[in-house]
C-alpha atoms as a PDB file:
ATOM      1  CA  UNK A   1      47.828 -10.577  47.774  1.00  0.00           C
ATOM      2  CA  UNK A   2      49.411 -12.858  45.105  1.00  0.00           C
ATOM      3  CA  UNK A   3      51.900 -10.811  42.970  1.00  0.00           C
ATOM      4  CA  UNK A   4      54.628 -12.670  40.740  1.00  0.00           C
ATOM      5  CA  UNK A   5      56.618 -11.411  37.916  1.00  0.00           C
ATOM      6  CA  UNK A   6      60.177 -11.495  36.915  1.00  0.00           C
ATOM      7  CA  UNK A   7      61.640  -7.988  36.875  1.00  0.00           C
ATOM      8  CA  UNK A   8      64.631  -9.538  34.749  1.00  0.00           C
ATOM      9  CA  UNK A   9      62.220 -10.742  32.204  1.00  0.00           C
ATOM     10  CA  UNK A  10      62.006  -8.204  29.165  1.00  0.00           C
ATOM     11  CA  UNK A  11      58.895  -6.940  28.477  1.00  0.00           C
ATOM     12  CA  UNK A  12      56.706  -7.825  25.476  1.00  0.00           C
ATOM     13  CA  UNK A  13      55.928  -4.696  23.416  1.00  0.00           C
ATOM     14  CA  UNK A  14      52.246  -6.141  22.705  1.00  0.00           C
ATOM     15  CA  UNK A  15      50.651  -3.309  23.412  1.00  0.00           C
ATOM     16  CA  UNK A  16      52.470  -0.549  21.513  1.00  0.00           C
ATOM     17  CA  UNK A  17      52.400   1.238  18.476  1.00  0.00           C
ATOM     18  CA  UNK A  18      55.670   0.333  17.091  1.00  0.00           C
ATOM     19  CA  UNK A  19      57.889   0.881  19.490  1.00  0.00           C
ATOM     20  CA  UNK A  20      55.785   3.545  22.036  1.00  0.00           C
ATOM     21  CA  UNK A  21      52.882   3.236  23.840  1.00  0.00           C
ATOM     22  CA  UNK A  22      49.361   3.132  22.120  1.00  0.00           C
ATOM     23  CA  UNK A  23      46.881   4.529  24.526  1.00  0.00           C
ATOM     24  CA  UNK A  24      44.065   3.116  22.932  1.00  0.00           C
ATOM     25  CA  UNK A  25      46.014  -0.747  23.028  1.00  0.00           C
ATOM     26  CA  UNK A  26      46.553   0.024  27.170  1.00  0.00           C
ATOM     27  CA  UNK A  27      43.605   1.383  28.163  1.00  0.00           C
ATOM     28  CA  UNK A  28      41.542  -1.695  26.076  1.00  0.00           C
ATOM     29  CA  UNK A  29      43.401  -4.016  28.020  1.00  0.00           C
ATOM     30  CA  UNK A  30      43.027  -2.420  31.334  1.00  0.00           C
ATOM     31  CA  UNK A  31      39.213  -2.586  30.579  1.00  0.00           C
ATOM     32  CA  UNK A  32      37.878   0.844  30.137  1.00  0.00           C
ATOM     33  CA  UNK A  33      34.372   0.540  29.109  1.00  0.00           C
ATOM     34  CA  UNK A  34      31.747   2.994  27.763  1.00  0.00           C
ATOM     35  CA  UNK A  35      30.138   5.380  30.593  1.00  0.00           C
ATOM     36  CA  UNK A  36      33.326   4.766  32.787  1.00  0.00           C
ATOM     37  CA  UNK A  37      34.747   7.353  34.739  1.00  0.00           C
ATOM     38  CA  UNK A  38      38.684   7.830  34.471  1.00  0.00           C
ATOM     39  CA  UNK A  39      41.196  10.249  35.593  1.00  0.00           C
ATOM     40  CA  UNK A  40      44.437  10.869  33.869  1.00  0.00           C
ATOM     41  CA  UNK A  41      46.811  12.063  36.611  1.00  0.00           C
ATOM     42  CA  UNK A  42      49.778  14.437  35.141  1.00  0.00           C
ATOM     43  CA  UNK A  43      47.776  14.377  31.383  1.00  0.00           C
ATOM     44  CA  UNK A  44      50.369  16.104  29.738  1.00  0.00           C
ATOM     45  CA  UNK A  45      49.663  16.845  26.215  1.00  0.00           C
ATOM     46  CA  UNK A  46      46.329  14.663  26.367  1.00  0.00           C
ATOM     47  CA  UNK A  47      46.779  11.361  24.575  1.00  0.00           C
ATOM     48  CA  UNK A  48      45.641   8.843  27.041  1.00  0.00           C
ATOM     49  CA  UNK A  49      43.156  11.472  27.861  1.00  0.00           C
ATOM     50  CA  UNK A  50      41.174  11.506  24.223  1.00  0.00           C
ATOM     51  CA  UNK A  51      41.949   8.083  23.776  1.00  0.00           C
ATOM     52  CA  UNK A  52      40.074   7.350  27.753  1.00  0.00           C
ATOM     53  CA  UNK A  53      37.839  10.153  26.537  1.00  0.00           C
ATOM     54  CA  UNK A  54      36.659   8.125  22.661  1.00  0.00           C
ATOM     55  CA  UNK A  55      36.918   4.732  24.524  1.00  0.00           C
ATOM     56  CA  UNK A  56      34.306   6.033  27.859  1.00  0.00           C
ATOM     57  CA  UNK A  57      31.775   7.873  25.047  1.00  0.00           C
ATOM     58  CA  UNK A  58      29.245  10.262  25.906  1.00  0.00           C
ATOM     59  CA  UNK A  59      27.577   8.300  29.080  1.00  0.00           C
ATOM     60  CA  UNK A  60      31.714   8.683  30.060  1.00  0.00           C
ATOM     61  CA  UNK A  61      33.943  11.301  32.208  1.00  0.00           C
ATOM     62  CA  UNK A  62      37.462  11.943  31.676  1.00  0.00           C
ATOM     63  CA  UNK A  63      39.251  14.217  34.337  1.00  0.00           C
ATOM     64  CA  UNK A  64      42.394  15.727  32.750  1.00  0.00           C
ATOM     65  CA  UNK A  65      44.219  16.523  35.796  1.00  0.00           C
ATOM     66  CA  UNK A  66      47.939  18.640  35.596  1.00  0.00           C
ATOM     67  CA  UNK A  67      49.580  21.011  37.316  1.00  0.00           C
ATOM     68  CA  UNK A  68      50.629  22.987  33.953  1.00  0.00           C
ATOM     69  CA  UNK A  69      47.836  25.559  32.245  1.00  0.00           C
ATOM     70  CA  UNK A  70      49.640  24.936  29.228  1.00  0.00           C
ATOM     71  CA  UNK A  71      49.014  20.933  29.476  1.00  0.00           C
ATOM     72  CA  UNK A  72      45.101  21.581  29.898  1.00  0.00           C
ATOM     73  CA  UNK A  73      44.971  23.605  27.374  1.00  0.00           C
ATOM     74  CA  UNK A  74      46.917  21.935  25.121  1.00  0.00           C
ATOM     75  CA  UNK A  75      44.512  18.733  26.054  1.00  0.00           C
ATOM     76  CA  UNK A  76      41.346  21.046  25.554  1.00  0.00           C
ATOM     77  CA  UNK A  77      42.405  21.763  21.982  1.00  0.00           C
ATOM     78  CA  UNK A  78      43.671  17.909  21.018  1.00  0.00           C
ATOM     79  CA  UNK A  79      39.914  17.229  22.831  1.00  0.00           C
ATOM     80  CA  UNK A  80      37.942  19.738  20.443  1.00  0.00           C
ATOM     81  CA  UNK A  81      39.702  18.763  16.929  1.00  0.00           C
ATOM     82  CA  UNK A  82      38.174  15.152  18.213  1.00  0.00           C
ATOM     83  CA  UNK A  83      35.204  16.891  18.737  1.00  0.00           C
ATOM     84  CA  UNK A  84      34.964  15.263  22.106  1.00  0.00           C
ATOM     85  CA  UNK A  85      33.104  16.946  24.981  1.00  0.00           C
ATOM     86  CA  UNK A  86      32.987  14.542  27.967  1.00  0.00           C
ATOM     87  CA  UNK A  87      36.565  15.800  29.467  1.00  0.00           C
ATOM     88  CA  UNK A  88      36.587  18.039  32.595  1.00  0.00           C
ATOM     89  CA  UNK A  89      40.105  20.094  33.472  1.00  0.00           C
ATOM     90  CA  UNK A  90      41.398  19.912  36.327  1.00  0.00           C
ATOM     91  CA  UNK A  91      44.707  22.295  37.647  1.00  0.00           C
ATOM     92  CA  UNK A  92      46.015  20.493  40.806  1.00  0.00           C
ATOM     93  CA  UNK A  93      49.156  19.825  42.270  1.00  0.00           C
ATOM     94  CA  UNK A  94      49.174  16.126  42.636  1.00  0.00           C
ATOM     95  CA  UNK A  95      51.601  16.114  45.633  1.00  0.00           C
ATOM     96  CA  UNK A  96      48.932  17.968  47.619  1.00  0.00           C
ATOM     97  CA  UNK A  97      46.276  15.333  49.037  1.00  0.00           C
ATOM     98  CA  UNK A  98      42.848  16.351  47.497  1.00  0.00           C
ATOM     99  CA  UNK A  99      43.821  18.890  45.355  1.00  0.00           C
ATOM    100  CA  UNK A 100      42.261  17.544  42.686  1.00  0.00           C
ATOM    101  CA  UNK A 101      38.774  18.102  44.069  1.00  0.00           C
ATOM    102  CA  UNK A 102      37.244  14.668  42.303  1.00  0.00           C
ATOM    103  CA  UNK A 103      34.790  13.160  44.997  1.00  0.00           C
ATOM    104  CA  UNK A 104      36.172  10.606  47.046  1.00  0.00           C
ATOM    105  CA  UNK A 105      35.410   6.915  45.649  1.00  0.00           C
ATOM    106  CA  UNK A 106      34.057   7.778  42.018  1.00  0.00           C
ATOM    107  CA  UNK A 107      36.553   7.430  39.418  1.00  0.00           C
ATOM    108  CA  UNK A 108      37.177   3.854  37.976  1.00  0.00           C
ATOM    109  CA  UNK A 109      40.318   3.952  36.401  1.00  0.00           C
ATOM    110  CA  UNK A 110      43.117   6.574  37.424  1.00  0.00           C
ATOM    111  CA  UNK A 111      46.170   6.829  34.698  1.00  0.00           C
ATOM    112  CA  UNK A 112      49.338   7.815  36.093  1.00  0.00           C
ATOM    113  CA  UNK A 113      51.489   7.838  33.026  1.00  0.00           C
ATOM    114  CA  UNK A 114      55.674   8.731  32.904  1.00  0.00           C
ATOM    115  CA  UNK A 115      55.153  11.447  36.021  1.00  0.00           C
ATOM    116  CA  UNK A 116      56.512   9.519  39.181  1.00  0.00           C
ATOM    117  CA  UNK A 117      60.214   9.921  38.088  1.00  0.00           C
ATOM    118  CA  UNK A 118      59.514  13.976  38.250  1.00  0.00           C
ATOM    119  CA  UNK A 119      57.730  13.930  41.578  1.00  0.00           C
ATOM    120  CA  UNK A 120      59.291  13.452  44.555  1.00  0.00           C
ATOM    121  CA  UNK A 121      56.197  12.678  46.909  1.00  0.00           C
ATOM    122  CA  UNK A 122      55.103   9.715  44.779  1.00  0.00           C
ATOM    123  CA  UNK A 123      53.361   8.297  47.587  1.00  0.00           C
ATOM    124  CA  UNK A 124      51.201  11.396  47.905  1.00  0.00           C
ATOM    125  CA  UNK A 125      49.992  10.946  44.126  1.00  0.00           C
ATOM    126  CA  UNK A 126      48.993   7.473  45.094  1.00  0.00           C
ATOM    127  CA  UNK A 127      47.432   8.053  47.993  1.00  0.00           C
ATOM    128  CA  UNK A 128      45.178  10.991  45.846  1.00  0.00           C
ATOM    129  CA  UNK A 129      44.480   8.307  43.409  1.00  0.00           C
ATOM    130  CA  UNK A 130      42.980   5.676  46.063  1.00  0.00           C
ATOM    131  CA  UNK A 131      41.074   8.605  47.203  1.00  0.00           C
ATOM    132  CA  UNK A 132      39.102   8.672  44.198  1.00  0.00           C
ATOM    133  CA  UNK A 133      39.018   5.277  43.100  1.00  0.00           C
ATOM    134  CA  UNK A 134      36.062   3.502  43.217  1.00  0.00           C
ATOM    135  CA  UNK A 135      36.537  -0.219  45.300  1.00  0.00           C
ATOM    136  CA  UNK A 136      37.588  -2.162  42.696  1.00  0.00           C
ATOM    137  CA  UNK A 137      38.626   0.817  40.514  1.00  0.00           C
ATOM    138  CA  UNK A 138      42.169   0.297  38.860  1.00  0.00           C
ATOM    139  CA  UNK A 139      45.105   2.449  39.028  1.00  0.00           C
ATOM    140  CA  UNK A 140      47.109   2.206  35.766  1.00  0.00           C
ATOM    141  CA  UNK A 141      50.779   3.453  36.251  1.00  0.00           C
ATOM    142  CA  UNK A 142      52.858   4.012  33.366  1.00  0.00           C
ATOM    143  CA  UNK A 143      56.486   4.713  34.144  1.00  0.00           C
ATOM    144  CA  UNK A 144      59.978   4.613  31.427  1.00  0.00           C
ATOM    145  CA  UNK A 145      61.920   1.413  31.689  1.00  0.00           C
ATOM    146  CA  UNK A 146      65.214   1.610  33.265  1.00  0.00           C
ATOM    147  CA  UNK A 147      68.132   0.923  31.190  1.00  0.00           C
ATOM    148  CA  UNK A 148      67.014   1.175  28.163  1.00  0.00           C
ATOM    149  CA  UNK A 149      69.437   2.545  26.450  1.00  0.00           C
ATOM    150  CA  UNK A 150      66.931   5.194  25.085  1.00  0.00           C
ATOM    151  CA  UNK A 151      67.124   8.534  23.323  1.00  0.00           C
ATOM    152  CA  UNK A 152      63.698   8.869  24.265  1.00  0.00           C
ATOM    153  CA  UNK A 153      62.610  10.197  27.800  1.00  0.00           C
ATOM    154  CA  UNK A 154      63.907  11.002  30.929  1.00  0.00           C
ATOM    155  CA  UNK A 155      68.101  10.175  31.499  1.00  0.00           C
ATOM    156  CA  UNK A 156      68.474   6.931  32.988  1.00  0.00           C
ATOM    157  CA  UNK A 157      69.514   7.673  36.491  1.00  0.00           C
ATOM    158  CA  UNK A 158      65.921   9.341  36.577  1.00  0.00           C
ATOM    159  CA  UNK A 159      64.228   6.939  35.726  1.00  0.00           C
ATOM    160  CA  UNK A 160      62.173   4.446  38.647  1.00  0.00           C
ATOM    161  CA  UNK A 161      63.201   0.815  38.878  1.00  0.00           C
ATOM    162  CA  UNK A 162      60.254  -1.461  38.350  1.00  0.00           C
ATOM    163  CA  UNK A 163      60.689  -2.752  42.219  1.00  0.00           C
ATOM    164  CA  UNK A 164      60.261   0.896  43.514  1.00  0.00           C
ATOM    165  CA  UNK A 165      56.986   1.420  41.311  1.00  0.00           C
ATOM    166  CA  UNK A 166      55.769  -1.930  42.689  1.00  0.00           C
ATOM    167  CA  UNK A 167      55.980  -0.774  46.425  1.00  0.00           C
ATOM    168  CA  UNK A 168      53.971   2.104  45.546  1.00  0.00           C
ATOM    169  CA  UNK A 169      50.963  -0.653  45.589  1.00  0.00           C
ATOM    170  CA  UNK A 170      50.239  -0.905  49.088  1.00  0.00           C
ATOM    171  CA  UNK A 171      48.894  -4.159  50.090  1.00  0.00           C
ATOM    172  CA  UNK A 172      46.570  -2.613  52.411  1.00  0.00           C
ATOM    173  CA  UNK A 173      44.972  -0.965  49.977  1.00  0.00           C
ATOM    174  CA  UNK A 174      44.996  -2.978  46.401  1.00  0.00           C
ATOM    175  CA  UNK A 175      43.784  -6.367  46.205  1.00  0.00           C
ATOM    176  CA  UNK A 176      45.850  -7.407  43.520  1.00  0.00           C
ATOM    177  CA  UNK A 177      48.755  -5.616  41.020  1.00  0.00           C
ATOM    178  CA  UNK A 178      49.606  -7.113  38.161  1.00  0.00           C
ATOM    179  CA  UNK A 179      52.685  -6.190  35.880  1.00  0.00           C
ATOM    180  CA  UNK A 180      51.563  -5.697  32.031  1.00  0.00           C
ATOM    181  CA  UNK A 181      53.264  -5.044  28.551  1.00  0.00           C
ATOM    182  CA  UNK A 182      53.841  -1.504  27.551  1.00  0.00           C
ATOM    183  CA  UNK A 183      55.728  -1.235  24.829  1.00  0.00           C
ATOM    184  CA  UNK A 184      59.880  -0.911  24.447  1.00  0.00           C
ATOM    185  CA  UNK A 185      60.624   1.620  26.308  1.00  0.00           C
ATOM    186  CA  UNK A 186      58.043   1.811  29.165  1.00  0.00           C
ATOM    187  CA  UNK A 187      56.480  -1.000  32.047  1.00  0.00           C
ATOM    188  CA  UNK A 188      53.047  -0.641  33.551  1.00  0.00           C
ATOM    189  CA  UNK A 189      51.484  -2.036  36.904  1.00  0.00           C
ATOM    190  CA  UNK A 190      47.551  -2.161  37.647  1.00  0.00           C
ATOM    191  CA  UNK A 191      46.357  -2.579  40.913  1.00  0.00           C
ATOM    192  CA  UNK A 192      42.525  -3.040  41.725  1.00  0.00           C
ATOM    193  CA  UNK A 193      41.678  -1.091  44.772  1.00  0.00           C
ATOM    194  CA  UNK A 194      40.336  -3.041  47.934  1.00  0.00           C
END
């Protein structure tokens, strides 16, 4: 597997909205295409959810997966004021292999966006995404830069170096990972799954 990027190398904000993420930027770049399948791993409050959700249409399947009741409901009610009805909720601890229930090799994207840092069996997330993922399905992990001298997000010595989130990408297991723009204060890897 050929992998090359310079982890000194600041990255472009191309695909934010200002200075954040834009979901609907990311995803389009990743390649999520109408009638596509995705999971968003640790949804949160939902906005790379309804944007996976809008970008998939009706033909599409968006599996809001958290741990938190609040977080799927909070998704459910971002989803209905969008008046969107292809998203399925999922309550699953992520650490737990197959908690999340999705059938093995059917999802074509999986989003793991700015949970790693909280989690510490991040290889056990992983691992529950390449379950699901289709061969040649992507895994789209969103993490906060290090160092970034931020008010926004996690304190710095939480944050995951851009090495460690690279290991997570088993060679075994992803044919290729490439490091993309995400904005100021976040980094992104995609890996497409053997």
């Amino acid at each position: 597997m050929n992998v090359s990027f310079d982890t000194q190398q600041p990255l472009i904000p191309a695909l934010s909205s200002g200075r954040f993420l834009d979901p609907d930027s990311l995803l389009s770049h990743v390649g999520v295409l109408d009638g596509a399948v995705v999971a968003d791993f640790g949804c949160g409050a939902g906005y790379f959810t309804v944007s996976a959700a809008s970008l998939v249409g009706v033909d599409g399947v968006v599996y809001a997966v958290d741990v938190l009741d609040s977080a799927l409901e909070s998704v459910e009610g971002r989803a209905r004021s969008f008046g969107l009805k292809n998203i399925s909720y999922v309550r699953a601890n992520l650490e737990i292999p197959g908690s999340t229930q999705i059938s093995e090799s059917s999802v074509d994207l999986v989003i793991v966006k700015n949970m790693l840092f909280q989690n510490d069996r991040r290889k056990s997330i992983v691992r529950e995404a390449v379950r699901v993922l289709k061969r040649g399905g992507r895994l789209l992990v969103v993490e906060w830069r290090p160092r970034s001298q931020s008010v926004v997000g996690p304190e710095d010595q939480k944050r995951l170096s851009i090495d460690s989130v690279r290991t997570l990408f088993d060679e075994k297991l992803f044919v290729s990972v490439e490091l993309i723009p995400a904005g100021d204060y976040h980094y992104a890897f995609v890996g497409i799954k053997k």
